[in-house]
PDB file of N, CA and C in Angstrom:
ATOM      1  N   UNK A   1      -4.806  -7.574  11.427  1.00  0.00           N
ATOM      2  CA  UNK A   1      -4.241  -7.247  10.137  1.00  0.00           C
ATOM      3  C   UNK A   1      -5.353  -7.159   9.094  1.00  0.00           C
ATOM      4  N   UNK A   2      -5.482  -6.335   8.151  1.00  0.00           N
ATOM      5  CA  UNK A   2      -6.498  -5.990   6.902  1.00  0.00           C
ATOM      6  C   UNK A   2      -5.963  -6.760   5.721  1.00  0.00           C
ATOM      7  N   UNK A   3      -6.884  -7.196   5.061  1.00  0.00           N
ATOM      8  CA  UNK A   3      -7.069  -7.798   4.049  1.00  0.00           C
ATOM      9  C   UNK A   3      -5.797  -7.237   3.168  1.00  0.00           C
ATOM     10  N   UNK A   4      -5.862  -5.686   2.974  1.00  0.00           N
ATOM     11  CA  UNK A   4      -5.432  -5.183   1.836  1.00  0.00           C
ATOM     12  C   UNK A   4      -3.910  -5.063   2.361  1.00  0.00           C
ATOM     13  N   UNK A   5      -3.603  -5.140   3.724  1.00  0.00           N
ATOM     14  CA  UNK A   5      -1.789  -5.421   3.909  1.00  0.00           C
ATOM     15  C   UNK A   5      -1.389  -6.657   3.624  1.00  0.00           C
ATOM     16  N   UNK A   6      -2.038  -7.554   3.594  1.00  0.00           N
ATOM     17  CA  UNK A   6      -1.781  -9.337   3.502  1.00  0.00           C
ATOM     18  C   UNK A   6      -1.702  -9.123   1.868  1.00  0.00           C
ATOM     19  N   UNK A   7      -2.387  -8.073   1.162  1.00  0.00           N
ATOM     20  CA  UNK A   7      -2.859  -7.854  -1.057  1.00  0.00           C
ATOM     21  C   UNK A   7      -1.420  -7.507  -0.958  1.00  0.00           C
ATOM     22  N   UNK A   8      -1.009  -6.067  -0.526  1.00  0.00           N
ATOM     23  CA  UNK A   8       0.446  -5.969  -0.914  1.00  0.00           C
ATOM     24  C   UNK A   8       1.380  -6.680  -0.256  1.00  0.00           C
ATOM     25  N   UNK A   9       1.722  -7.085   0.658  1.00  0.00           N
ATOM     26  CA  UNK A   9       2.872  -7.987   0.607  1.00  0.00           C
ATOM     27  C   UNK A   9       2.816  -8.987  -0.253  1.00  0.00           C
ATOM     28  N   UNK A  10       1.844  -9.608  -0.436  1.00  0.00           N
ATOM     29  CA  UNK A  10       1.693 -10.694  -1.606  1.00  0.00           C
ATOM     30  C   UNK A  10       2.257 -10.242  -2.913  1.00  0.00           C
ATOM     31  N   UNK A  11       1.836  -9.190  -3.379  1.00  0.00           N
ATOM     32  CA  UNK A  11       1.939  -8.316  -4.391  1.00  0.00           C
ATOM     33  C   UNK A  11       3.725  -8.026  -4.303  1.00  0.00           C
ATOM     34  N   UNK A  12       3.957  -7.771  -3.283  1.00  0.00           N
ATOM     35  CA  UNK A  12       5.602  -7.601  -3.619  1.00  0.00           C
ATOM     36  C   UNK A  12       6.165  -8.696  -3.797  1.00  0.00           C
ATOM     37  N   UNK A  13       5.707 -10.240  -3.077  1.00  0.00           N
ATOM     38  CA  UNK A  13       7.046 -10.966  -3.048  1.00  0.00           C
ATOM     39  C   UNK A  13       6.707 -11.931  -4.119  1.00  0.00           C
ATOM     40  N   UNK A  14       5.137 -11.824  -4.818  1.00  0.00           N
ATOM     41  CA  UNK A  14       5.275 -12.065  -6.392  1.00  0.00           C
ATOM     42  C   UNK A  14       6.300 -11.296  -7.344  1.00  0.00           C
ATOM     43  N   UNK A  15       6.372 -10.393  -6.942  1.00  0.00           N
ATOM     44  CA  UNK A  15       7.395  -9.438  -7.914  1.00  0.00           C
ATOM     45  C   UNK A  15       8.585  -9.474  -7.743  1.00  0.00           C
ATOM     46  N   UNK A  16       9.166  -9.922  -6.783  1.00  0.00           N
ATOM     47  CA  UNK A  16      10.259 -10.093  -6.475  1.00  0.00           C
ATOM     48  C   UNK A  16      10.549 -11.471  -6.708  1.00  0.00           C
ATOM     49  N   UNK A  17       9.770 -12.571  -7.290  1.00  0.00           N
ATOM     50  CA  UNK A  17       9.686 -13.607  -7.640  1.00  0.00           C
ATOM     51  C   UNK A  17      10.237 -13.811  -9.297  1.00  0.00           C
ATOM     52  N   UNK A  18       9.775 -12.517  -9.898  1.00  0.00           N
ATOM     53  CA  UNK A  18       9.119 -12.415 -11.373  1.00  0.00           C
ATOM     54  C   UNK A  18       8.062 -13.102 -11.805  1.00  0.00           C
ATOM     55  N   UNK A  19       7.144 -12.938 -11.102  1.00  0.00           N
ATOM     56  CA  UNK A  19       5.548 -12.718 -11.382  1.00  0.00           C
ATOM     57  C   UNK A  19       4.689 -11.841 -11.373  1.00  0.00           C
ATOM     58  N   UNK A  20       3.863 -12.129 -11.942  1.00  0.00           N
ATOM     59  CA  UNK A  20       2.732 -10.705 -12.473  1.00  0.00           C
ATOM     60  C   UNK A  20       1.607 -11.190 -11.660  1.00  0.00           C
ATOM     61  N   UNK A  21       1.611  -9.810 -10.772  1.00  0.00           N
ATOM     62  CA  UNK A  21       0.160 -10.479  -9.703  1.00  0.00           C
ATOM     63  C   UNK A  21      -0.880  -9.477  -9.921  1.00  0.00           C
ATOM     64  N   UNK A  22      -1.814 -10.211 -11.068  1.00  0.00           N
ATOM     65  CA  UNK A  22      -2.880  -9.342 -11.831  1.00  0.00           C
ATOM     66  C   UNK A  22      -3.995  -9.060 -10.351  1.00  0.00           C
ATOM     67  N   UNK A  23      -4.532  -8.146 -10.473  1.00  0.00           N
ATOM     68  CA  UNK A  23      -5.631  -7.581  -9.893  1.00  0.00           C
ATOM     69  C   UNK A  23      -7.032  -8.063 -10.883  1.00  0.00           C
ATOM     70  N   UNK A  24      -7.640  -9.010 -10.296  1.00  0.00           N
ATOM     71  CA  UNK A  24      -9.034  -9.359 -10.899  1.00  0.00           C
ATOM     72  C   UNK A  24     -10.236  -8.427 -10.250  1.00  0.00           C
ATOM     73  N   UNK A  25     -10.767  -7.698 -11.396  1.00  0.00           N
ATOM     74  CA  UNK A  25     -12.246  -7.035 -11.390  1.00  0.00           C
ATOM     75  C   UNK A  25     -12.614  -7.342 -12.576  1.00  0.00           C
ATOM     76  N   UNK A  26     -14.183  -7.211 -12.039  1.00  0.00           N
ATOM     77  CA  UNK A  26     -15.103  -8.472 -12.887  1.00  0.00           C
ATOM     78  C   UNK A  26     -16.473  -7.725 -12.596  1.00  0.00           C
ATOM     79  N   UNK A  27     -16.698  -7.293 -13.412  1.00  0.00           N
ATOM     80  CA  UNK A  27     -18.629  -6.153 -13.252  1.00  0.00           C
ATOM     81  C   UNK A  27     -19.565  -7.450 -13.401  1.00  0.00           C
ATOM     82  N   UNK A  28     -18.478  -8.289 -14.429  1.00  0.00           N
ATOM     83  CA  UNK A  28     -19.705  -9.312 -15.284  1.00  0.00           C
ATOM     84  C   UNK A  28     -19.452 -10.908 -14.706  1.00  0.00           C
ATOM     85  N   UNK A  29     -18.802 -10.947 -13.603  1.00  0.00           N
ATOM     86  CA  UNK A  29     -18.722 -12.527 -13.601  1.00  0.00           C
ATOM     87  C   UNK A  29     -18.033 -12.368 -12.220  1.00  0.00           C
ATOM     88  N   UNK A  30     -19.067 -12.028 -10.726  1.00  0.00           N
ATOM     89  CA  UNK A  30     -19.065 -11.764  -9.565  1.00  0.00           C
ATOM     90  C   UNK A  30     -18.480 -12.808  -9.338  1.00  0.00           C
ATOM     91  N   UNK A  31     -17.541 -12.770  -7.674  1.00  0.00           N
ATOM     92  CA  UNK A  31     -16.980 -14.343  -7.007  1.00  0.00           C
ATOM     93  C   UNK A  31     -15.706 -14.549  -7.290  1.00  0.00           C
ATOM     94  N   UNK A  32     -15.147 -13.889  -8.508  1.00  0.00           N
ATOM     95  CA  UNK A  32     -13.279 -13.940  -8.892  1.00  0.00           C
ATOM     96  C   UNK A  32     -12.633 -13.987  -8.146  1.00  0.00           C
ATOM     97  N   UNK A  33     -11.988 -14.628  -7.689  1.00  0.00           N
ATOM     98  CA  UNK A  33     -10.575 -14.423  -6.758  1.00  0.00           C
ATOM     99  C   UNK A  33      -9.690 -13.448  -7.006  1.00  0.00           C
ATOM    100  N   UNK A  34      -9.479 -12.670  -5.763  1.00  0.00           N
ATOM    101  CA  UNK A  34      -8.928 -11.629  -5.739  1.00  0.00           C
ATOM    102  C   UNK A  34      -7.718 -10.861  -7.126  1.00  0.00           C
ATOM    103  N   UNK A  35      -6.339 -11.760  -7.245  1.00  0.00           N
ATOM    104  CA  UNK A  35      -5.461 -12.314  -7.835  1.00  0.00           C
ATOM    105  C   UNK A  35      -5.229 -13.290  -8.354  1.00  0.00           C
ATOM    106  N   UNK A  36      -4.524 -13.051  -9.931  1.00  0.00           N
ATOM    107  CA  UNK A  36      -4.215 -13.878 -11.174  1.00  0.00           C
ATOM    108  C   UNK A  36      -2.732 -13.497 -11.105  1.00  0.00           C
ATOM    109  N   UNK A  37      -2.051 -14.890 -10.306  1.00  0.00           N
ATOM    110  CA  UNK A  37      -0.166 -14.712 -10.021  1.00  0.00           C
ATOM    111  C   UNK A  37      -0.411 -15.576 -11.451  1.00  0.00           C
ATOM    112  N   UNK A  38       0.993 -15.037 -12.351  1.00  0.00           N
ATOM    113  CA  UNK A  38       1.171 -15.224 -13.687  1.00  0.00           C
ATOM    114  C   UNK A  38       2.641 -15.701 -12.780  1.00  0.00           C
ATOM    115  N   UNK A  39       3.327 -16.833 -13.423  1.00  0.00           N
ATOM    116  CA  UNK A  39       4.404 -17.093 -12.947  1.00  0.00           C
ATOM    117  C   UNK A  39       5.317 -17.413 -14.313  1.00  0.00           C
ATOM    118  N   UNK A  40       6.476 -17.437 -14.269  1.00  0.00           N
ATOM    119  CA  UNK A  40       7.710 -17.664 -14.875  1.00  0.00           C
ATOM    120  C   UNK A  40       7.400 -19.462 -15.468  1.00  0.00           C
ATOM    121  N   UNK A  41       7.170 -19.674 -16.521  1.00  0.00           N
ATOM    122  CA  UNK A  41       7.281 -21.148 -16.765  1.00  0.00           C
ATOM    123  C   UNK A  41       6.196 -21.525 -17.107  1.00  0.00           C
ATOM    124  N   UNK A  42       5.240 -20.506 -17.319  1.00  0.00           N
ATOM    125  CA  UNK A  42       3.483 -20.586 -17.510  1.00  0.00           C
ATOM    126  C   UNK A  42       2.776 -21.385 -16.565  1.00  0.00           C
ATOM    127  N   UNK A  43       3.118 -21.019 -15.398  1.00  0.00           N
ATOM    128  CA  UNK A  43       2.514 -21.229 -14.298  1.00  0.00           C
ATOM    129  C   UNK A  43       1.163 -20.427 -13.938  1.00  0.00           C
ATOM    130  N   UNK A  44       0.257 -21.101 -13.144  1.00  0.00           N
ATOM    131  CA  UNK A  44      -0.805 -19.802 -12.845  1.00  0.00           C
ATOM    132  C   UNK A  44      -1.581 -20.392 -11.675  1.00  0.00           C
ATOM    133  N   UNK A  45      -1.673 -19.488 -10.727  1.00  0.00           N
ATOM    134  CA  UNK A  45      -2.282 -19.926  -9.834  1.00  0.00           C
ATOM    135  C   UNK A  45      -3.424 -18.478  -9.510  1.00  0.00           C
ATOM    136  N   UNK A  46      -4.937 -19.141  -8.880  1.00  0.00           N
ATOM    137  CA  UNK A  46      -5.784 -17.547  -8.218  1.00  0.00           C
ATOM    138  C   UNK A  46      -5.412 -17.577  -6.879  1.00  0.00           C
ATOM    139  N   UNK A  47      -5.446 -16.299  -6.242  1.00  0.00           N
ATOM    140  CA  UNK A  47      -5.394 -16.326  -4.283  1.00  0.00           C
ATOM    141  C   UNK A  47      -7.015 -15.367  -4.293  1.00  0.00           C
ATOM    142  N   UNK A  48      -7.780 -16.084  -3.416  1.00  0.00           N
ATOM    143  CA  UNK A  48      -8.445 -15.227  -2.808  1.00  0.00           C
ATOM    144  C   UNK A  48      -8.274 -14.767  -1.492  1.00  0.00           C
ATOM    145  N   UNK A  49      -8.188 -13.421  -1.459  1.00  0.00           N
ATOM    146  CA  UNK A  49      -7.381 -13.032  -0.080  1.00  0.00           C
ATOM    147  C   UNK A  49      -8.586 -12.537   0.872  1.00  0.00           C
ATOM    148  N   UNK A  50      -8.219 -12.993   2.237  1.00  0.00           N
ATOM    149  CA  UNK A  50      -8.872 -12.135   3.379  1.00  0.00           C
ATOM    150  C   UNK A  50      -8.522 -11.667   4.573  1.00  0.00           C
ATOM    151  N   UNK A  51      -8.788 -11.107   4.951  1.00  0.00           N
ATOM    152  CA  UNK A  51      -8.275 -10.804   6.737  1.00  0.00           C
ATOM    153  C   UNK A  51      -8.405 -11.898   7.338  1.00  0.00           C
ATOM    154  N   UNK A  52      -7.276 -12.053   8.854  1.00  0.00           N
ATOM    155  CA  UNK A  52      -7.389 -13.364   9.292  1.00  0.00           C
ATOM    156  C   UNK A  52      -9.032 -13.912  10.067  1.00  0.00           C
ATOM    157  N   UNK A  53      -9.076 -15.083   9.900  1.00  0.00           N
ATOM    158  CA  UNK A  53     -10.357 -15.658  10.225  1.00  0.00           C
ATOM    159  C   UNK A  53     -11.521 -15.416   9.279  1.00  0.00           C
ATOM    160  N   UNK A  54     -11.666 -14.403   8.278  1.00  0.00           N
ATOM    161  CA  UNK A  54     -13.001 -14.485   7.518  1.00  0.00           C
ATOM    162  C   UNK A  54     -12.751 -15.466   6.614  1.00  0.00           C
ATOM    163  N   UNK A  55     -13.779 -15.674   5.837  1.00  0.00           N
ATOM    164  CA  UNK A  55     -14.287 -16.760   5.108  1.00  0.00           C
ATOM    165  C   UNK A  55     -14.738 -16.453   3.930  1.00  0.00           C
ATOM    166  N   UNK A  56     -14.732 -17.357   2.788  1.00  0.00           N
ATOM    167  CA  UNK A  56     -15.039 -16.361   1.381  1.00  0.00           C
ATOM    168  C   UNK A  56     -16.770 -16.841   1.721  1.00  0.00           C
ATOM    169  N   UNK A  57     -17.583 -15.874   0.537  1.00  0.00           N
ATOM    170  CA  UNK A  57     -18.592 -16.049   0.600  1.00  0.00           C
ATOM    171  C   UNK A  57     -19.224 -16.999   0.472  1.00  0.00           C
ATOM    172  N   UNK A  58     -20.581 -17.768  -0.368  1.00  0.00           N
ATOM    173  CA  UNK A  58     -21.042 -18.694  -1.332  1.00  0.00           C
ATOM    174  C   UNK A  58     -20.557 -18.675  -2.576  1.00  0.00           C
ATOM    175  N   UNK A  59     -20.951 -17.389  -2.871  1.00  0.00           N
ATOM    176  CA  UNK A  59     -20.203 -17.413  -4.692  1.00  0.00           C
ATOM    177  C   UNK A  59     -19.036 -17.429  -4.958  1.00  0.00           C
ATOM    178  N   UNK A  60     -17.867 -16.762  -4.012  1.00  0.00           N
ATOM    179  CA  UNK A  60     -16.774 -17.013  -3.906  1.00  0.00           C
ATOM    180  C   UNK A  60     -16.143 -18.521  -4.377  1.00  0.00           C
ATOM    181  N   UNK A  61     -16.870 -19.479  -2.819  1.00  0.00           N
ATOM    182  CA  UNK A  61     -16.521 -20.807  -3.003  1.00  0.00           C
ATOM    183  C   UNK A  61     -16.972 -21.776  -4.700  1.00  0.00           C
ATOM    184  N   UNK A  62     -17.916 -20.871  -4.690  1.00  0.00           N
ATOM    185  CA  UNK A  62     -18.727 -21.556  -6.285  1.00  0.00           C
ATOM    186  C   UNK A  62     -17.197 -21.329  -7.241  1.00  0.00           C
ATOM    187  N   UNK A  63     -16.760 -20.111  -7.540  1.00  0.00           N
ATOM    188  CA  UNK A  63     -16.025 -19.483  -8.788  1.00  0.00           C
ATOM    189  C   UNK A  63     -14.558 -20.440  -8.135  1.00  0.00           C
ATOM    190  N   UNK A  64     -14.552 -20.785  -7.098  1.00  0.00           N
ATOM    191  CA  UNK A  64     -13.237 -21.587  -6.567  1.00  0.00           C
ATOM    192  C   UNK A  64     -13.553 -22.632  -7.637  1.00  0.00           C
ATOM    193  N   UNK A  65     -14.331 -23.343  -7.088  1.00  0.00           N
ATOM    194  CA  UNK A  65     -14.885 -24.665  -7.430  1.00  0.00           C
ATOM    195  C   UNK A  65     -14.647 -24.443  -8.795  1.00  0.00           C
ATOM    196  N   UNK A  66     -15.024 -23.871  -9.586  1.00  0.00           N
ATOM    197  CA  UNK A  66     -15.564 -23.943 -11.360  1.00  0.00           C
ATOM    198  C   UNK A  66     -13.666 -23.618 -11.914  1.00  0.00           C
ATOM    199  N   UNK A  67     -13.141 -23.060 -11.061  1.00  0.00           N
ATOM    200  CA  UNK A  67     -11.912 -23.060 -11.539  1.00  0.00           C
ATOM    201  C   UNK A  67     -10.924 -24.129 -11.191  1.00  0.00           C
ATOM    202  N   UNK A  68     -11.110 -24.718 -10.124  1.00  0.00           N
ATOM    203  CA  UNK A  68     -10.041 -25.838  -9.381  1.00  0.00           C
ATOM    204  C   UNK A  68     -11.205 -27.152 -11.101  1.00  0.00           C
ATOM    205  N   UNK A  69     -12.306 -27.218 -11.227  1.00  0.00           N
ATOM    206  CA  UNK A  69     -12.445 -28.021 -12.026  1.00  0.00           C
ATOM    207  C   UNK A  69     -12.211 -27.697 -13.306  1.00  0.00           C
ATOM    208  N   UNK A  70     -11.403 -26.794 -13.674  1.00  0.00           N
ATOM    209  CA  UNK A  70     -10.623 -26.552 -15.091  1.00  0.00           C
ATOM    210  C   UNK A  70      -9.329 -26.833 -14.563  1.00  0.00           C
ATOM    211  N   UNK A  71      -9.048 -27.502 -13.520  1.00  0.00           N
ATOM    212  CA  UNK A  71      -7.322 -27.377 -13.652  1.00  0.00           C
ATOM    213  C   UNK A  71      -6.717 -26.497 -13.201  1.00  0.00           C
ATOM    214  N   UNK A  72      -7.618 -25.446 -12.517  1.00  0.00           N
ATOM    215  CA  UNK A  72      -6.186 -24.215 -12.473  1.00  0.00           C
ATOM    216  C   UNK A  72      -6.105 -24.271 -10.587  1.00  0.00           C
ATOM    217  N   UNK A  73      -4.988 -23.699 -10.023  1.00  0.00           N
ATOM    218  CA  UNK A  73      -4.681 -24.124  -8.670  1.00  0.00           C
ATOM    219  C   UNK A  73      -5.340 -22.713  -7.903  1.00  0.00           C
ATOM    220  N   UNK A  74      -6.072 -22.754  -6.614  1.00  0.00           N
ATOM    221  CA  UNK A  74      -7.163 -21.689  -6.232  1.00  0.00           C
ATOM    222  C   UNK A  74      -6.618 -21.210  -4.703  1.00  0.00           C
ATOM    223  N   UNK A  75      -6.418 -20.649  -3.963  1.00  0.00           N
ATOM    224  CA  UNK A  75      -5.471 -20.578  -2.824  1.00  0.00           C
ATOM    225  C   UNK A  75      -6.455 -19.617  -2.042  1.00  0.00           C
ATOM    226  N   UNK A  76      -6.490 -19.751  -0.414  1.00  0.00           N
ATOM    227  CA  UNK A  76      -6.978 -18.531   0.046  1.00  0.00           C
ATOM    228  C   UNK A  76      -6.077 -18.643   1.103  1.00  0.00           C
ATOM    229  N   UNK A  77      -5.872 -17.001   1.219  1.00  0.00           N
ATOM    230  CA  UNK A  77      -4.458 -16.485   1.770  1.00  0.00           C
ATOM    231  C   UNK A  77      -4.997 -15.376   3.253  1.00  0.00           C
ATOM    232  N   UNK A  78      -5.026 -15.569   3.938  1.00  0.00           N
ATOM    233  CA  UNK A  78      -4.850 -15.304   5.342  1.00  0.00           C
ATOM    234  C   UNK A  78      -4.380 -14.466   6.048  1.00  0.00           C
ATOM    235  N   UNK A  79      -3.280 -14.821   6.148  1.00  0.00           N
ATOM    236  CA  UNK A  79      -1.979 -14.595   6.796  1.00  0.00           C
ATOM    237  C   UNK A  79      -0.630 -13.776   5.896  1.00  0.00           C
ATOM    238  N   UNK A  80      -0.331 -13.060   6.564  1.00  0.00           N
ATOM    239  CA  UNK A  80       1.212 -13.192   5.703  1.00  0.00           C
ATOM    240  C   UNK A  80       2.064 -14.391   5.828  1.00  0.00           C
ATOM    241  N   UNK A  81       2.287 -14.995   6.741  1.00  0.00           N
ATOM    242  CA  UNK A  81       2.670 -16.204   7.030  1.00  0.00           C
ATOM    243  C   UNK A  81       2.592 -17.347   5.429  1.00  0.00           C
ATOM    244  N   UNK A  82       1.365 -17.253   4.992  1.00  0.00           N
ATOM    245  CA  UNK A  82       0.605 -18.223   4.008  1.00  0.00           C
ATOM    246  C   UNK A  82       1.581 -18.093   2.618  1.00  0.00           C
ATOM    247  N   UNK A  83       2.000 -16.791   2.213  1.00  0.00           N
ATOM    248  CA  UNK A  83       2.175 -16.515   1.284  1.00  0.00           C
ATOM    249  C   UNK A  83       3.360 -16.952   0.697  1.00  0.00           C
ATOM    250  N   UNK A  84       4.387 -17.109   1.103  1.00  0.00           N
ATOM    251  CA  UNK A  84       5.991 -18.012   0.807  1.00  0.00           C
ATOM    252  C   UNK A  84       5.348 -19.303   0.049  1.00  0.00           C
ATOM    253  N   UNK A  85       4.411 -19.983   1.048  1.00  0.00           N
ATOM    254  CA  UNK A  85       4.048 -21.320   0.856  1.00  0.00           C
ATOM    255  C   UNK A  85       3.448 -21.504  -0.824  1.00  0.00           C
ATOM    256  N   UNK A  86       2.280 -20.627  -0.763  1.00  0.00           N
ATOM    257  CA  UNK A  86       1.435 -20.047  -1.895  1.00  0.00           C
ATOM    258  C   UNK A  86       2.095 -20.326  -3.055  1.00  0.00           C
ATOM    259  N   UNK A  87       3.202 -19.176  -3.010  1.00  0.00           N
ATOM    260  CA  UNK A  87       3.828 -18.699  -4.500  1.00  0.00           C
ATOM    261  C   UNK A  87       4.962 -20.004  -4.683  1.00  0.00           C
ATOM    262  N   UNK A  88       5.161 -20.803  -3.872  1.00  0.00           N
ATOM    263  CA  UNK A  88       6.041 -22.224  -3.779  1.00  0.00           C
ATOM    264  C   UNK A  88       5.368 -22.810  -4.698  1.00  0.00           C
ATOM    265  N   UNK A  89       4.008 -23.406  -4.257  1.00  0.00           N
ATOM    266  CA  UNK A  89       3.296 -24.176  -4.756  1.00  0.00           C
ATOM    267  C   UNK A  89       2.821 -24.015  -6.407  1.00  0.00           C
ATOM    268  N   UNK A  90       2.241 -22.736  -6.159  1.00  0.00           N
ATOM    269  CA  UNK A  90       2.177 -21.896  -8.151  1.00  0.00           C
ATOM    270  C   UNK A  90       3.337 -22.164  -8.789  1.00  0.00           C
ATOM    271  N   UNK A  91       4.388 -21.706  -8.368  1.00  0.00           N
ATOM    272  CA  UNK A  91       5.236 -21.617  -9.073  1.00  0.00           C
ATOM    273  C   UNK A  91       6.158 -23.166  -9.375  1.00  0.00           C
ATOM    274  N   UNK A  92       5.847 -23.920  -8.572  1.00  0.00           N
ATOM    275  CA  UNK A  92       6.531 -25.754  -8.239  1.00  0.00           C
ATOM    276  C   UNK A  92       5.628 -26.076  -9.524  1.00  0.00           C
ATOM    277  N   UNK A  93       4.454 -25.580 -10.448  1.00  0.00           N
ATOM    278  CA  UNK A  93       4.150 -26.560 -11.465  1.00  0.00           C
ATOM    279  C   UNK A  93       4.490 -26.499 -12.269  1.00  0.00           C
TER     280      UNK A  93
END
């Protein structure tokens, strides 16, 4: 399975949630996680997504890190399987 079928299903069953599953690009601040799920209740969680078995990079894990230490919840998503769980958890705060 490709990265980018695991982006849209995610992408739908945020929406079908009523959440806004922003697309992060970043020229100026490399390592972003893929997606910014905006949830109902001012919830917010990032997913960095990949095909099954890869691994985020170094900088990846860095921009995890700098965000899980502001508080905000950081997810890496896999599977389609992963994703029910995911938008549970974002959306449970």
């Amino acid at each position: 399975m490709l990265e980018k079928e695991i982006e849209r299903k995610l992408v739908l069953m945020a929406k079908k949630r009523g959440c806004i599953p922003v697309k992060l690009l970043s020229s100026n601040y490399n390592g972003l996680p893929d997606r910014l799920i905006l949830s109902p209740g001012e919830n917010v969680g990032f997913i960095e997504l990949k095909a099954p078995g890869k691994k985020p990079r170094a900088l990846q894990l860095k921009r995890h890190r700098e965000l899980r230490s502001l508080g905000f919840k950081v997810f890496l998503v896999d599977s389609i399987d992963m994703i029910e769980e995911v938008l549970d958890e974002i959306c449970a705060s």
